[in-house]
Protein backbone atom coordinates (compact mmCIF):
# COMPACT_ATOMS: atom_id res chain seq x y z
CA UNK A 1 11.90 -21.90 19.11
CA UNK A 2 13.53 -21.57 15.80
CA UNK A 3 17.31 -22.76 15.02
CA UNK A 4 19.87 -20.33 16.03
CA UNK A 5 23.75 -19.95 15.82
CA UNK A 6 23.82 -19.57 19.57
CA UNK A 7 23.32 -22.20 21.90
CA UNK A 8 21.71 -21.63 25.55
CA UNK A 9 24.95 -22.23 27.23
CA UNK A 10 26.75 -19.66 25.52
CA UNK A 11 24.12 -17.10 26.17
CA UNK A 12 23.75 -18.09 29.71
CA UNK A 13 27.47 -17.64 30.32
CA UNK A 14 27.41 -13.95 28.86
CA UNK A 15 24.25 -13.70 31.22
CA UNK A 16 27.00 -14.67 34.14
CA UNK A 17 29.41 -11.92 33.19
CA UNK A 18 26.77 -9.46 33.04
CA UNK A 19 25.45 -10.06 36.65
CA UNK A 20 28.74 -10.10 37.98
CA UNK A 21 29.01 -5.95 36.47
CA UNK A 22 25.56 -5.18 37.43
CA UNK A 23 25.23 -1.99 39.99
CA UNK A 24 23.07 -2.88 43.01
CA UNK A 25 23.96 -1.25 46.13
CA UNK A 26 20.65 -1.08 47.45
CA UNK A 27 19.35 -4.36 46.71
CA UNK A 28 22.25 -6.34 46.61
CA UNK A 29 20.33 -8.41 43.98
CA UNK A 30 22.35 -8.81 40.55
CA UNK A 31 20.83 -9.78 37.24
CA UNK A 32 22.79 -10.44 34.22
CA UNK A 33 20.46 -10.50 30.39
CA UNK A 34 22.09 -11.57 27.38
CA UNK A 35 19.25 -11.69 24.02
CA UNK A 36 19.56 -13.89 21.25
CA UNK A 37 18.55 -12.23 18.14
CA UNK A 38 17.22 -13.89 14.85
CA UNK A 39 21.11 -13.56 13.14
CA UNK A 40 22.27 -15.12 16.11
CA UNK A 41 24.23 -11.59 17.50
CA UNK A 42 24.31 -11.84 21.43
CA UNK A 43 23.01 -8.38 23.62
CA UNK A 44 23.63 -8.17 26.89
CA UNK A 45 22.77 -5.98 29.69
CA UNK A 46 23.20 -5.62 33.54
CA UNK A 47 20.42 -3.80 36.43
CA UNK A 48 21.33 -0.76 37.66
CA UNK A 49 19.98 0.51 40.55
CA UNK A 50 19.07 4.23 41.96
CA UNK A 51 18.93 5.49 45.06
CA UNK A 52 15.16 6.42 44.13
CA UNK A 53 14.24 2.88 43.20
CA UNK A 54 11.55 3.67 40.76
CA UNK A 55 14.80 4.91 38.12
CA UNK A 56 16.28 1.80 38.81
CA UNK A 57 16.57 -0.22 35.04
CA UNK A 58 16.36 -3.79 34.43
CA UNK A 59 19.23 -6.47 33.25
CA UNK A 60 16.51 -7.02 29.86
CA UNK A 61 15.65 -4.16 29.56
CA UNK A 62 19.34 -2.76 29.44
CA UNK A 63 19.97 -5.46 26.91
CA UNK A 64 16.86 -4.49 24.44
CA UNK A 65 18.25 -1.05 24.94
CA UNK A 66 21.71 -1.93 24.06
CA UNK A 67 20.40 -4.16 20.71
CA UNK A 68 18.44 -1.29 19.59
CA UNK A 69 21.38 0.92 19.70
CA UNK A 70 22.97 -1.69 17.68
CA UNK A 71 20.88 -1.40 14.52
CA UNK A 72 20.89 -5.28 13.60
CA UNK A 73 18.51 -7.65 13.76
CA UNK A 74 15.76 -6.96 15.92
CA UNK A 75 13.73 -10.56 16.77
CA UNK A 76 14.82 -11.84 19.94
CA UNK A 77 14.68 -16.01 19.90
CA UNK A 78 15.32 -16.00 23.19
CA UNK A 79 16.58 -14.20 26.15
CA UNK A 80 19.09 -15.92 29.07
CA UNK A 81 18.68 -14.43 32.61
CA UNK A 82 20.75 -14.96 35.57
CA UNK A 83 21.19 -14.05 39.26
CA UNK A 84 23.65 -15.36 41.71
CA UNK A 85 20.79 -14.63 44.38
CA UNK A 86 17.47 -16.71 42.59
CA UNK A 87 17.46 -19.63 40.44
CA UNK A 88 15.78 -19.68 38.43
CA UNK A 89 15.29 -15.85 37.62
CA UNK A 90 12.26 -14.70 35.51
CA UNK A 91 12.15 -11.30 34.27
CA UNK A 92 9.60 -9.10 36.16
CA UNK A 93 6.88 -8.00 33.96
CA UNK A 94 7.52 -4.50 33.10
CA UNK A 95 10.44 -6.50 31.58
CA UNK A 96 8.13 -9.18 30.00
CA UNK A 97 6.15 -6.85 28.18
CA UNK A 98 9.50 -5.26 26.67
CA UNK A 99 11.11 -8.54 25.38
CA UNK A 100 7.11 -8.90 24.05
CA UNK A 101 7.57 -5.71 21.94
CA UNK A 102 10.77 -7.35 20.13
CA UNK A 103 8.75 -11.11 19.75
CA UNK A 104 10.97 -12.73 22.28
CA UNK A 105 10.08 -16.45 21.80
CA UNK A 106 11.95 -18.07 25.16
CA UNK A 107 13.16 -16.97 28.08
CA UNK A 108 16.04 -19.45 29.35
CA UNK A 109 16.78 -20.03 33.35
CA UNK A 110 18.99 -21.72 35.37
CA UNK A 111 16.82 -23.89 37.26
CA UNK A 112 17.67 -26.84 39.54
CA UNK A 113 21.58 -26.84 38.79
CA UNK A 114 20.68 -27.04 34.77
CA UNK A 115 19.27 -24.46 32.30
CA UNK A 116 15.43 -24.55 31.92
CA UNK A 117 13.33 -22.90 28.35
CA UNK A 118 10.37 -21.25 29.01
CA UNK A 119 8.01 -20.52 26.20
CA UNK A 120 7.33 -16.67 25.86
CA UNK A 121 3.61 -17.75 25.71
CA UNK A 122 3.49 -19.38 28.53
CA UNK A 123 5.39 -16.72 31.30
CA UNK A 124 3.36 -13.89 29.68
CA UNK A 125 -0.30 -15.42 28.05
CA UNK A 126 -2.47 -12.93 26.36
CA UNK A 127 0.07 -10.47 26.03
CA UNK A 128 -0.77 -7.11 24.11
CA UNK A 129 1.38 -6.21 21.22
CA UNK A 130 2.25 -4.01 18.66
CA UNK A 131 -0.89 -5.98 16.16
CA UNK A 132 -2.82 -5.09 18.58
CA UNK A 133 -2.94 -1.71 17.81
């Protein structure tokens, strides 16, 4: 993972506040996202749930969604997920392939009461992407 302005900690923290807004009535099961983008600007995003599950949208991809929207930079070093109800707290594939789009290099956890980096490569191998086309 390349240098950024923004350390894991900080990004983790926003992660925090964003779980403790997400909207998951059904589930009870709040994720906070918070992306790190080449510049070093912070996105994050919260899950929101719907009563039919299927419309239900993910902490990440709320955060890609809200980075997009924000016209800047648009490589994501790394990406900090929480949950107060899993440690550590992966994102779930359909996620996975979305922080893939934007060449999300990391994916950072809390893990075993400290944070743990994951290598993109390594929680999604052979992923498809946009050279592939």
């Amino acid at each position: 993972m390349q240098e950024t302005k923004v350390d894991p900690e900080r990004a983790m923290r926003a992660a925090r506040e964003a779980a403790a807004r997400a909207y998951a009535p059904y589930s009870r099961f709040c994720v906070g996202a918070t992306l790190v983008t080449g510049d070093g600007a912070l996105y994050s995003g919260c899950n929101v749930e719907n009563a039919s599950y299927g419309l239900s949208m993910c902490a990440e991809r709320n955060a890609i969604g809200a980075m997009v929207l924000a016209g800047g930079d648009r490589r994501v070093e790394f990406v900090a997920v929480h949950s107060p109800q899993a440690a550590p707290c992966l994102p779930c594939g359909a996620c996975r392939q979305v922080l893939r789009e934007f060449g999300c290099r990391a994916v950072v956890v809390e893990e075993g009461g400290a944070l743990r980096t994951y290598p993109f490569e390594e929680i999604l191998p052979n992923a498809f992407g946009p050279e592939a086309l």
